[in-house]
Protein backbone atom coordinates (compact mmCIF):
# COMPACT_ATOMS: atom_id res chain seq x y z
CA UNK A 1 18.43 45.41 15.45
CA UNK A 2 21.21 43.26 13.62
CA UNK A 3 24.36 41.92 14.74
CA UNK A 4 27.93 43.68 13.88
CA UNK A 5 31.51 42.57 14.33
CA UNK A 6 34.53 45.37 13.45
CA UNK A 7 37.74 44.08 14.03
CA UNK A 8 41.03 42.86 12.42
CA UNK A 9 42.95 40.20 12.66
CA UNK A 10 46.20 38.30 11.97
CA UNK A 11 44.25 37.87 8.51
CA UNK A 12 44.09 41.45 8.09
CA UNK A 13 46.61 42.77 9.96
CA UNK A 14 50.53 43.05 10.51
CA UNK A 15 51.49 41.31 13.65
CA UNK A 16 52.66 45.05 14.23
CA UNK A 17 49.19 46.67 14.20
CA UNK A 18 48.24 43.55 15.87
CA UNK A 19 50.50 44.33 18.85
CA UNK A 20 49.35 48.00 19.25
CA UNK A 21 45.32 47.37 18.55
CA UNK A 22 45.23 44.41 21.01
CA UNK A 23 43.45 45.30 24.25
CA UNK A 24 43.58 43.61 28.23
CA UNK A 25 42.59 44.25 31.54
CA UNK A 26 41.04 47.28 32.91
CA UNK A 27 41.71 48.88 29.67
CA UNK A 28 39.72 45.81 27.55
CA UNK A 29 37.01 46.75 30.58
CA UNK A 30 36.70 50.18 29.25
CA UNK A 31 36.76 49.69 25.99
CA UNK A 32 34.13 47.44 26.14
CA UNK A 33 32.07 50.00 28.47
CA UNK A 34 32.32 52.49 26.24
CA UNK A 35 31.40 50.72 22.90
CA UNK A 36 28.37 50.04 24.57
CA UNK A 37 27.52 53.26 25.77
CA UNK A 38 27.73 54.74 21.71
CA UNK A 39 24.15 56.02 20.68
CA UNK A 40 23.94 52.80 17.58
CA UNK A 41 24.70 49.92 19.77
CA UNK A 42 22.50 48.28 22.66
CA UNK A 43 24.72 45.74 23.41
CA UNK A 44 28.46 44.27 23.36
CA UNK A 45 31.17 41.71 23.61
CA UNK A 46 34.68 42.21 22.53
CA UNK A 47 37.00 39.69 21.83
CA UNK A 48 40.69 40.16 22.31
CA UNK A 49 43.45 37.76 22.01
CA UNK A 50 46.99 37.43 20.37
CA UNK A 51 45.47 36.60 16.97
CA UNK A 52 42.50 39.44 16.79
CA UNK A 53 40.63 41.89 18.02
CA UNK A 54 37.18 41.89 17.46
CA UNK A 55 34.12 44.39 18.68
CA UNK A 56 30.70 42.25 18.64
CA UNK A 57 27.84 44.68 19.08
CA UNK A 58 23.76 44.44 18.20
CA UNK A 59 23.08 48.00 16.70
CA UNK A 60 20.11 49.64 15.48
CA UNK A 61 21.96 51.56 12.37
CA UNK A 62 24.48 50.01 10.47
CA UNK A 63 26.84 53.27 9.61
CA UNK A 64 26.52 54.86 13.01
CA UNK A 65 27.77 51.70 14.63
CA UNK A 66 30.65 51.75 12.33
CA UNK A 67 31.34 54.20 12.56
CA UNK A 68 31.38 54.66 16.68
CA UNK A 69 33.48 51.36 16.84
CA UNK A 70 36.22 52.28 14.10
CA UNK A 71 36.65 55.83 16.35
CA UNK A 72 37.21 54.06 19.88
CA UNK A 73 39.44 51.58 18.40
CA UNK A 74 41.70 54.18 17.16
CA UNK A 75 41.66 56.11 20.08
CA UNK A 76 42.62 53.11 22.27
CA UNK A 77 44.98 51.39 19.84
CA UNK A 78 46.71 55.31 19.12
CA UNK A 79 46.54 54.49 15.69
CA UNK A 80 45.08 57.02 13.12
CA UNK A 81 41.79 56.04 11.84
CA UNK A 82 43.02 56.46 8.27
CA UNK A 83 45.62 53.95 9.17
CA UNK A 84 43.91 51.62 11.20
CA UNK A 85 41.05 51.02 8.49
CA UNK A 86 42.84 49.26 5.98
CA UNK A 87 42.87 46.73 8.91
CA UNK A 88 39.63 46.57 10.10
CA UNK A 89 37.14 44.11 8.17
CA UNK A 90 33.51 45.00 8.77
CA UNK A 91 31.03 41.55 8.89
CA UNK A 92 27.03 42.52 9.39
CA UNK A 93 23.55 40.63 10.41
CA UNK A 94 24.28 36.83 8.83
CA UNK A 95 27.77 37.39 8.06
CA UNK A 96 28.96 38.29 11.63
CA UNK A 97 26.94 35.67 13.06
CA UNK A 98 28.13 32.78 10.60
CA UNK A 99 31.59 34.41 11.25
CA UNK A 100 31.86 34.62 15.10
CA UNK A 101 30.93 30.74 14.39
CA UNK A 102 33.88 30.08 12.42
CA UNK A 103 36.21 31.72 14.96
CA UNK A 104 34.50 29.84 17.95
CA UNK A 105 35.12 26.69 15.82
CA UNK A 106 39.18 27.34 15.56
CA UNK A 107 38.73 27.85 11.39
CA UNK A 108 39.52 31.59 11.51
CA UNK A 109 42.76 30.68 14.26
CA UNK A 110 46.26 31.35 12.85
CA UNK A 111 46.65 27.58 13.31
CA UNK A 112 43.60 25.94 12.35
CA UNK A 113 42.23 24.10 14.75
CA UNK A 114 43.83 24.92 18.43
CA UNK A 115 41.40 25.33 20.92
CA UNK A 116 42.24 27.93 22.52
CA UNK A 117 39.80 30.06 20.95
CA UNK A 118 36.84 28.41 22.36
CA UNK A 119 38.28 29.70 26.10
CA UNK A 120 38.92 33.06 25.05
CA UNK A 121 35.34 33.37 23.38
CA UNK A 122 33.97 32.40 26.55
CA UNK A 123 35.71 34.79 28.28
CA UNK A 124 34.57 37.67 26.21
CA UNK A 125 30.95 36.81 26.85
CA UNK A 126 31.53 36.36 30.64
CA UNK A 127 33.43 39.55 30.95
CA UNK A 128 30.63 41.74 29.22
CA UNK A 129 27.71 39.93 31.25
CA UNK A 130 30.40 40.73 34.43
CA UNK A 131 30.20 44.81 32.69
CA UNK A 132 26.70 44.90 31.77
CA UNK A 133 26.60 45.13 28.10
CA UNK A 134 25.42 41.85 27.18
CA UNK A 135 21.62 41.28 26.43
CA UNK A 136 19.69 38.95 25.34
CA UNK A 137 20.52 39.00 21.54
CA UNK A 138 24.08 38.61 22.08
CA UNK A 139 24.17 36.33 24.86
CA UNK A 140 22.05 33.91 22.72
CA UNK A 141 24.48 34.36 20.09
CA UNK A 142 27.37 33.39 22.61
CA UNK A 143 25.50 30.14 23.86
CA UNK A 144 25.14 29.42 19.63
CA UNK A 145 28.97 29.76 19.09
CA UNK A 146 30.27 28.42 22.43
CA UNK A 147 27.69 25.15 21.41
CA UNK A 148 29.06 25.15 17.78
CA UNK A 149 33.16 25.44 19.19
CA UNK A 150 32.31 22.32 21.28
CA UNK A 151 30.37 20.38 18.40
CA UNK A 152 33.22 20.65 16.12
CA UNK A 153 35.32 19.36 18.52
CA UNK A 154 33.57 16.41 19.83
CA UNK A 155 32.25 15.51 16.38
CA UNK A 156 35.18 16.14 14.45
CA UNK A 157 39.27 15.13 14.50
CA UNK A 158 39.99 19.01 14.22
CA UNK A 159 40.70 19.19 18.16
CA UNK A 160 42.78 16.34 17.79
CA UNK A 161 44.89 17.05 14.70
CA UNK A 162 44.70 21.30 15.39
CA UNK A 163 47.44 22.10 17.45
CA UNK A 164 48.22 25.30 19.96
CA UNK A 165 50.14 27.91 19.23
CA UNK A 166 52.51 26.58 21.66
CA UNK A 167 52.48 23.16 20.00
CA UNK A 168 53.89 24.53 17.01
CA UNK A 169 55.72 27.01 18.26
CA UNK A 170 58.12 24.75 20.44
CA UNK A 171 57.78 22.08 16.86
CA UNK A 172 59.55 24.66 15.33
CA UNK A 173 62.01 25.43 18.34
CA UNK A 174 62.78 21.75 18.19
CA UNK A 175 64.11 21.63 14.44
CA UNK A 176 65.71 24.96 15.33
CA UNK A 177 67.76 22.68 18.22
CA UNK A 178 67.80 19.62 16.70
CA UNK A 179 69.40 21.73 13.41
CA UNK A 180 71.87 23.93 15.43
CA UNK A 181 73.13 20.43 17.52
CA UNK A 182 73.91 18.18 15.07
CA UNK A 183 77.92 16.76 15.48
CA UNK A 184 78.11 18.29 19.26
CA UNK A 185 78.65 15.94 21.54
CA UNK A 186 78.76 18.18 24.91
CA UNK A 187 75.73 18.78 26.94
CA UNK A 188 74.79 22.19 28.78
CA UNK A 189 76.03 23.30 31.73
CA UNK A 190 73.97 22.12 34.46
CA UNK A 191 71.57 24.45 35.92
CA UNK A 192 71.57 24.80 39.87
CA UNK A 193 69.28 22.19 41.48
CA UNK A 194 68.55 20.32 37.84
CA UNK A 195 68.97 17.50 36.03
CA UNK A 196 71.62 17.50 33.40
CA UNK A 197 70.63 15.70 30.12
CA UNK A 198 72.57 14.89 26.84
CA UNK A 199 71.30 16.64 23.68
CA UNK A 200 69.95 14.85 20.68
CA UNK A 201 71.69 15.06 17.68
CA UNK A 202 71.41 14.30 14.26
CA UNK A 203 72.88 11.03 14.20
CA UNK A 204 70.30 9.94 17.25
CA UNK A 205 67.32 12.53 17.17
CA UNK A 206 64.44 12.51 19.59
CA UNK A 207 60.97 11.00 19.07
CA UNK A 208 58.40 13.29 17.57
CA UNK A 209 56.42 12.93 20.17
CA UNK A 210 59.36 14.34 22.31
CA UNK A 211 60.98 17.03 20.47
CA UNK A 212 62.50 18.68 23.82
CA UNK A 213 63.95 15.17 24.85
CA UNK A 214 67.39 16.73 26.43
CA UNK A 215 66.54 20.44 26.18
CA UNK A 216 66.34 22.86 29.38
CA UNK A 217 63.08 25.10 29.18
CA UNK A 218 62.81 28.81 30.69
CA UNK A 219 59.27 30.28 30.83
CA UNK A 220 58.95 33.65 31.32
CA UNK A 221 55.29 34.42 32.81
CA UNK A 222 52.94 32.63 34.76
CA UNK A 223 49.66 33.36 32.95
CA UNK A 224 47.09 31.10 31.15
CA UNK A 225 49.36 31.24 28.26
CA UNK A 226 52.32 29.88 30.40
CA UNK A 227 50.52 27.88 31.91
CA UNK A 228 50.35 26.11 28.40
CA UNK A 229 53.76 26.39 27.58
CA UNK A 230 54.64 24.51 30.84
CA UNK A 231 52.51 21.63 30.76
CA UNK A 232 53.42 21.34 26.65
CA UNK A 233 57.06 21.31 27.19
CA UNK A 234 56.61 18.69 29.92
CA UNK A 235 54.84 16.09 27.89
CA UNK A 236 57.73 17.11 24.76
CA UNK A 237 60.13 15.39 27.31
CA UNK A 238 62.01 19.23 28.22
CA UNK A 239 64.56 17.64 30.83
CA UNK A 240 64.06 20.91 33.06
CA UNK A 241 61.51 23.88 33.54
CA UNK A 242 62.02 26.69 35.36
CA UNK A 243 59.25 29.24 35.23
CA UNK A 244 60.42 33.12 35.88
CA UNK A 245 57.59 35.49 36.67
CA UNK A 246 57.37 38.90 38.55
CA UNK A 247 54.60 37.13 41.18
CA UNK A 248 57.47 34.43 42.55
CA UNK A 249 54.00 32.54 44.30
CA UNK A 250 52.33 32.27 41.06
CA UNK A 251 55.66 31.28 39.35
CA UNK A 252 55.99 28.51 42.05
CA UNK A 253 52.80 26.88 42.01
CA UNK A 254 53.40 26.37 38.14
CA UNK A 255 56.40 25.05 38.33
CA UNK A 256 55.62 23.18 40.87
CA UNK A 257 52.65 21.50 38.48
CA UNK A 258 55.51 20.37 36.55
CA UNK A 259 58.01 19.35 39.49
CA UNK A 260 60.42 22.20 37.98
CA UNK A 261 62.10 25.11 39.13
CA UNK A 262 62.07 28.94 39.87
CA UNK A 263 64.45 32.23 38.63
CA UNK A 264 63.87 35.52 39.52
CA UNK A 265 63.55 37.76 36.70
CA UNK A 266 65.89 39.85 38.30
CA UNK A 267 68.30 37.15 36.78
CA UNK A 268 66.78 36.80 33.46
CA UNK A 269 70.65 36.95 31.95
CA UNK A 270 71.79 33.79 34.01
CA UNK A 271 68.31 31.80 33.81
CA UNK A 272 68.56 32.42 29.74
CA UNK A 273 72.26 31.42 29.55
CA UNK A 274 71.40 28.32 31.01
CA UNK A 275 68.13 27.07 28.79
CA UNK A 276 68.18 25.85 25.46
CA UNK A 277 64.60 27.15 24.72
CA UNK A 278 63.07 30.36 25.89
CA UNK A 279 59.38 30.51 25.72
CA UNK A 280 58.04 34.18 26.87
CA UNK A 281 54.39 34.99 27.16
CA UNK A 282 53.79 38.23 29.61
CA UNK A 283 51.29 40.21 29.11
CA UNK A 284 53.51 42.92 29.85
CA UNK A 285 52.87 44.91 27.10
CA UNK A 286 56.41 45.64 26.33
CA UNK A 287 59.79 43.93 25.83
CA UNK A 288 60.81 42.07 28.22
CA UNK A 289 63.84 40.21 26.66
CA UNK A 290 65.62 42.78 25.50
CA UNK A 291 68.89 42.62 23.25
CA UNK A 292 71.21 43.79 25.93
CA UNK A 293 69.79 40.68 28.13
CA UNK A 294 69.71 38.01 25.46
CA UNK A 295 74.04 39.40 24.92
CA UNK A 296 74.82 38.78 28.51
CA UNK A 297 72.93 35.45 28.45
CA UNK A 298 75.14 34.31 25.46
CA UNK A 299 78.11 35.40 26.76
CA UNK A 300 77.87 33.80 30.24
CA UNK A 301 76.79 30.18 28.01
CA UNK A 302 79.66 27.69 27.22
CA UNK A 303 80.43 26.94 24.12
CA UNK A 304 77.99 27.57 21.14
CA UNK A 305 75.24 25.74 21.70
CA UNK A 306 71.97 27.48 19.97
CA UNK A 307 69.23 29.52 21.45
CA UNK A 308 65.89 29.47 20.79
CA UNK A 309 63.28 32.30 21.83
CA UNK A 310 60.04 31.45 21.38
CA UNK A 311 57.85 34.60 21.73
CA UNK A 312 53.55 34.20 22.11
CA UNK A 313 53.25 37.56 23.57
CA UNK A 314 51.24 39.99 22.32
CA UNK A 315 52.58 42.93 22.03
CA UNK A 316 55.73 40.91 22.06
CA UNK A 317 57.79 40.04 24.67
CA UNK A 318 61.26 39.40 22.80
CA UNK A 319 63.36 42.12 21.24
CA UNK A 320 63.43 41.30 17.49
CA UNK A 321 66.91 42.34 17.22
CA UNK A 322 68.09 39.58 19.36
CA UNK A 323 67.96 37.26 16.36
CA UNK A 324 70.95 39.38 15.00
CA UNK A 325 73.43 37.51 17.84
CA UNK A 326 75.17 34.68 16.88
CA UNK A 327 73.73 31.51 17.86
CA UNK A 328 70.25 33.21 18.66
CA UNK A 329 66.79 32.40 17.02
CA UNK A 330 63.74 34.15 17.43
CA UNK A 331 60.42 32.54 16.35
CA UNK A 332 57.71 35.18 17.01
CA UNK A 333 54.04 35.41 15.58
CA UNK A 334 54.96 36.11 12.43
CA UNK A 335 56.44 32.90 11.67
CA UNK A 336 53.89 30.69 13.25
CA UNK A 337 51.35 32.25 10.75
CA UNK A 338 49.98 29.60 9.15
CA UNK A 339 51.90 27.27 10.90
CA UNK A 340 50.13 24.58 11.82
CA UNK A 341 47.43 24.21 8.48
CA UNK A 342 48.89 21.05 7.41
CA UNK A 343 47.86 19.59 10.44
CA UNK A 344 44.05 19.84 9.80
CA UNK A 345 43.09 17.51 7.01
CA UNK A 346 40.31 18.55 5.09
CA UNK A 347 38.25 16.31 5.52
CA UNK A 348 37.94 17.49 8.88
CA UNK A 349 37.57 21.09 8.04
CA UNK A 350 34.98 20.27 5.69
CA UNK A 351 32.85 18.34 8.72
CA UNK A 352 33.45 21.53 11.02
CA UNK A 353 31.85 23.67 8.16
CA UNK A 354 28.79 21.23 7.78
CA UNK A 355 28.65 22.05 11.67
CA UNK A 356 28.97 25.86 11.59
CA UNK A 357 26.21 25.68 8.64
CA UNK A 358 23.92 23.78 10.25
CA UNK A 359 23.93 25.70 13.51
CA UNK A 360 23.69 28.83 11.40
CA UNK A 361 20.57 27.67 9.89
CA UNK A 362 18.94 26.68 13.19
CA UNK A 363 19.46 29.92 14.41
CA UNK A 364 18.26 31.83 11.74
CA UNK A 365 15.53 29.92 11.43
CA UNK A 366 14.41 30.46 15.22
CA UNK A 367 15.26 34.31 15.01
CA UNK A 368 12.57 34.56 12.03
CA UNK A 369 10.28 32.49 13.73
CA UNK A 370 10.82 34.65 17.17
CA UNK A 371 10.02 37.77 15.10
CA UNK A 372 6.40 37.06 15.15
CA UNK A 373 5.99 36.21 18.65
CA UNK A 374 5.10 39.66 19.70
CA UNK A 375 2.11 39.27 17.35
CA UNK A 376 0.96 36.00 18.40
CA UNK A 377 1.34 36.81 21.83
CA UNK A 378 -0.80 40.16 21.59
CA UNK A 379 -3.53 37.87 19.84
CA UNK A 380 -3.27 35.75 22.83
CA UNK A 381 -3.93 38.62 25.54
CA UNK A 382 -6.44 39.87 23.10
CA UNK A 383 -8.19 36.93 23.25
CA UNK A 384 -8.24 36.65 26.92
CA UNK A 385 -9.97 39.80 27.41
CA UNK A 386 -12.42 39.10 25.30
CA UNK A 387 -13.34 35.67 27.13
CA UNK A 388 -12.86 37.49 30.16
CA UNK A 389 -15.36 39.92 30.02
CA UNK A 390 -17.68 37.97 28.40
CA UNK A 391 -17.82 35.32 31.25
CA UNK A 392 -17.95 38.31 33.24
CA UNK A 393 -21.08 38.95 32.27
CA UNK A 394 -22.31 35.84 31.50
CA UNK A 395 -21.32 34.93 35.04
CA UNK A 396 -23.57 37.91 36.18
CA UNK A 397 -26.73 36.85 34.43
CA UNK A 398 -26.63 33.91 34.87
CA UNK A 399 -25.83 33.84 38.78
CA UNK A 400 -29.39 35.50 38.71
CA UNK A 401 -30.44 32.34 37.88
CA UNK A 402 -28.72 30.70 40.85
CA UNK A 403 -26.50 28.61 38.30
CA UNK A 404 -24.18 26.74 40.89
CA UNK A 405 -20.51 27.47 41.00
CA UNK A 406 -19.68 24.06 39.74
CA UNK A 407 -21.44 24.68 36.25
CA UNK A 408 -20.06 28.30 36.27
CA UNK A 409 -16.33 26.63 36.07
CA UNK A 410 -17.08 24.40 33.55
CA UNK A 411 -18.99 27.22 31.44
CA UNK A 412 -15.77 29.01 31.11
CA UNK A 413 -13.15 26.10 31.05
CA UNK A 414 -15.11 25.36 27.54
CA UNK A 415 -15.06 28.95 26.65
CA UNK A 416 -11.43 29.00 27.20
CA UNK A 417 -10.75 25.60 25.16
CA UNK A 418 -13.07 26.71 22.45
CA UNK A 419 -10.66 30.23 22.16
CA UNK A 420 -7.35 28.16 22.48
CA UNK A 421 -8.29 25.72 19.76
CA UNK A 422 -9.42 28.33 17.38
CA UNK A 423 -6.37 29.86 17.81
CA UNK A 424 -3.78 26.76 18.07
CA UNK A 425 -3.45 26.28 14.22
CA UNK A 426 -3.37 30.25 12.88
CA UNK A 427 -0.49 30.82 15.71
CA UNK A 428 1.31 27.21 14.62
CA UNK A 429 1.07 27.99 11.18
CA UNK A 430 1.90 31.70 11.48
CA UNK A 431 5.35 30.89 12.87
CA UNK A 432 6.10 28.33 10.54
CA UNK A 433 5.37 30.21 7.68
CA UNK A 434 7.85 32.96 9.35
CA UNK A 435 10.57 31.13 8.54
CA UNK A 436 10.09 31.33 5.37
CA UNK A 437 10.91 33.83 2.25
CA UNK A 438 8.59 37.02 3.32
CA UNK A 439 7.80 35.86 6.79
CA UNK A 440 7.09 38.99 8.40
CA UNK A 441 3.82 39.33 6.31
CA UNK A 442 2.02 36.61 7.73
CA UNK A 443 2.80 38.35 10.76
CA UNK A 444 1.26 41.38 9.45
CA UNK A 445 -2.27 40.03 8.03
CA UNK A 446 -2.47 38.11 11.53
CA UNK A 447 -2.38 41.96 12.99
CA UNK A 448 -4.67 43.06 9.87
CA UNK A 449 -7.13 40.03 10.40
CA UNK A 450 -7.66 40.56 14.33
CA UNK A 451 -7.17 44.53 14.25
CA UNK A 452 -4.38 43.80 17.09
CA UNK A 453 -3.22 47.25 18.55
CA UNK A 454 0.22 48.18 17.25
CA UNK A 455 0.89 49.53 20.70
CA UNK A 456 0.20 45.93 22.50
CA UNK A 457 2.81 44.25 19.77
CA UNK A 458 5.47 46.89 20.31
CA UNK A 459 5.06 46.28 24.09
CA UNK A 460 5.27 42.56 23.75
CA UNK A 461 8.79 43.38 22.23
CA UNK A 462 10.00 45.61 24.69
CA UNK A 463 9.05 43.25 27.51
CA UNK A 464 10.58 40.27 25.26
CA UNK A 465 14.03 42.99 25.16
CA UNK A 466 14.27 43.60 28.68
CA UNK A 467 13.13 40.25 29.68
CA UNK A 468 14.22 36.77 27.76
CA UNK A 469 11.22 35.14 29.76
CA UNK A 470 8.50 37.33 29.12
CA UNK A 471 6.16 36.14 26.17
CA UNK A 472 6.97 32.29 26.60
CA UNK A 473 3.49 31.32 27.82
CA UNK A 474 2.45 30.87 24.17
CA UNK A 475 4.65 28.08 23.34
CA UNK A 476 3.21 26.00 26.62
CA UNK A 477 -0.07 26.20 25.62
């Protein structure tokens, strides 16, 4: 059994094949269900997120599980396999490992660094224990990148200096405003129940810290993503939020995290025409700011101040043609590729690597040394019968001799010390030498050298597969 990982990404991919790949919900549920049902694989995780969609499985033949993942992500993406492949990277035993690392650690994000990633791995891992398809290979594998993500973190300034895609996204808006302002000296029109604010301009811009100092903010969701955008724009210094969202409760209880304000999306026109920045993240799965809506929003605005819409919606929430209107800017995916690099010094990347390495090689070196538990634990049980039946009949003979019960005891605690010590520094020895170049045949001669039934090993395994506590008793003795 080795590890897999077929998937693309915004490395890989156009945000377009992006959009129509990526994968939520009930349908991520099935998906994942039936990856894990294909003959090759025994187990499964799928990540899924704005950035990438990747299929994590533990597969007994490399081609077949290929092979059976490339099919069901063309079926559920409804892009042809021929097209879809020129996507699709394929990663395999040390390479998917050491990569799922890297994404876990926020070096494979689109901005390098944000840490959202970490969340959304843990989600994947969750959802497939919630569906069944996670065993023990895999969710050991989750534990090893969920405990590298968190490392590089607390150990590093990548967390600090890494920024969400939010972050940069509403950066970006900010120039975009800050740009569009300069020499106006009229505010917005106030929005109903708000706070009017002046705008910055270029003769008296903002703090960086507050890049939305002056700006009124429209969400449109009220998901984890939104969630984001709400509390990012509040500490930018956004004036006003209003949160729109087709659930009004869950639209309230965000704003009202923020002390803003609700719309109805029914009134997306007049909630647009009065924000300076737009920031949409559904889920929707199609466009929810449409051209025709973003027209009617300009034309009910006074004057010509600039709008910014800020789409991190995948597929994307924001008609693309919008940006043809006067006065309208549309910052989608695309454009925060790469965004936020210069952020992340190296030196900090380069400490996150050390990290990912040095997990990597801890694992590795436990898997190798696992391997030959099966054999060390069948010499163990071995061993036990033996004792066992020969105190057995020692007991028997010697109870003719009305030995007392007492001496019995001790007779066979010594036995059983005598066996265990004999033992202690082969099975030691044997699983540090596993770890090594050729491992596996040390393993081997142990089986040669105490003619251990391939049968008992093979069972050992099984019970090890179905089981992650069976076969520990070796490692407390």
């Amino acid at each position: 059994m080795s590890v897999l990982v077929v998937g693309l990404s915004h490395k890989s991919a156009s945000l377009a094949t992006l959009e129509r790949a990526a994968v939520s919900g009930d349908t991520l549920g099935k998906l994942l269900k039936d990856v894990a049902h294909l003959p090759d694989i025994a187990e499964a995780f799928v990540i899924s997120t704005c950035n990438r969609v990747e299929v994590y499985a533990e597969v007994d033949r490399f081609h077949g599980g290929v092979t059976g993942i490339c099919e069901l992500l063309a079926r559920y993406s409804g892009i042809p396999a021929d097209e879809l492949t020129g996507s699709l990277y394929v990663l395999y035993a040390d390479g998917a490992i050491q990569h799922l690392l890297a994404v876990a650690s926020g070096l494979d994000s689109m901005v390098v660094g944000e840490g959202q990633i970490l969340g959304q791995v843990r989600t994947a891992v969750k959802m497939a224990g919630d569906h069944g398809t996670l065993g023990r290979s895999l969710r050991d594998l989750g534990r090893l990148a969920l405990r590298a993500g968190k490392r590089a973190r607390a150990e590093t300034g990548i967390d600090r200096l890494g920024v969400s895609l939010v972050s940069v996204g509403i950066e970006l808006a900010a120039d975009g405003l800050r740009g569009g302002l300069g020499g106006m000296g009229s505010g917005p029109p106030p929005m109903s129940g708000g706070v009017q604010g002046g705008h910055p301009t270029r003769a008296n811009p903002p703090p960086r810290e507050m890049p939305l100092s002056g700006c009124n903010v429209l969400v449109v969701g009220a998901g984890a993503m939104s969630g984001l955008a709400v509390a990012t724009a509040a500490r930018s210094g956004a004036d006003r939020i209003v949160v729109a969202n087709r659930t009004r409760a869950r639209a309230e209880r965000l704003a009202a995290s923020v002390g803003g304000d609700v719309a109805d999306l029914t009134g997306l026109p007049e909630a647009i025409a009065a924000a300076d920045l737009v920031i949409s993240c559904t889920g929707a799965g199609r466009l929810v700011i449409t051209e025709s809506v973003v027209r009617a929003a300009v034309t009910g605005r006074e004057g010509d101040r600039p709008l910014v819409l800020l789409d991190l919606a995948m597929p994307r929430d924001v008609d693309p043609r919008a940006a043809s209107i006067p006065g309208v800017r549309v910052i989608g995916m695309e454009e925060l590729r790469g965004s936020g690099d210069a952020a992340v010094g190296a030196d900090e990347v380069a400490a996150v690597r050390a990290i990912v390495e040095e997990e990597f090689a801890a694992y590795a070196l436990a898997v190798r040394a696992d391997r030959v538990t099966p054999t060390v634990v069948a010499l163990r049980a071995k061993a036990a019968t033996v004792v066992d039946a020969e105190l057995a009949r020692l007991t028997g003979r010697l109870s003719e001799d009305r030995l007392s019960g007492r001496a019995l005891e001790e007779i066979a605690q010594t036995v059983q010390r005598v066996v265990d010590k004999l033992l202690h520094a082969p099975t030691v020895r044997v699983k540090e030498l596993a770890s090594s170049p050729g491992g596996e045949e040390y393993a081997a001669a142990l089986r040669v050298l105490f003619d251990l039934d391939p049968r008992a090993v093979e069972a050992v395994t099984r019970a090890e597969v179905e089981s992650p506590n069976v076969a520990t008793q070796e490692g407390s003795q």
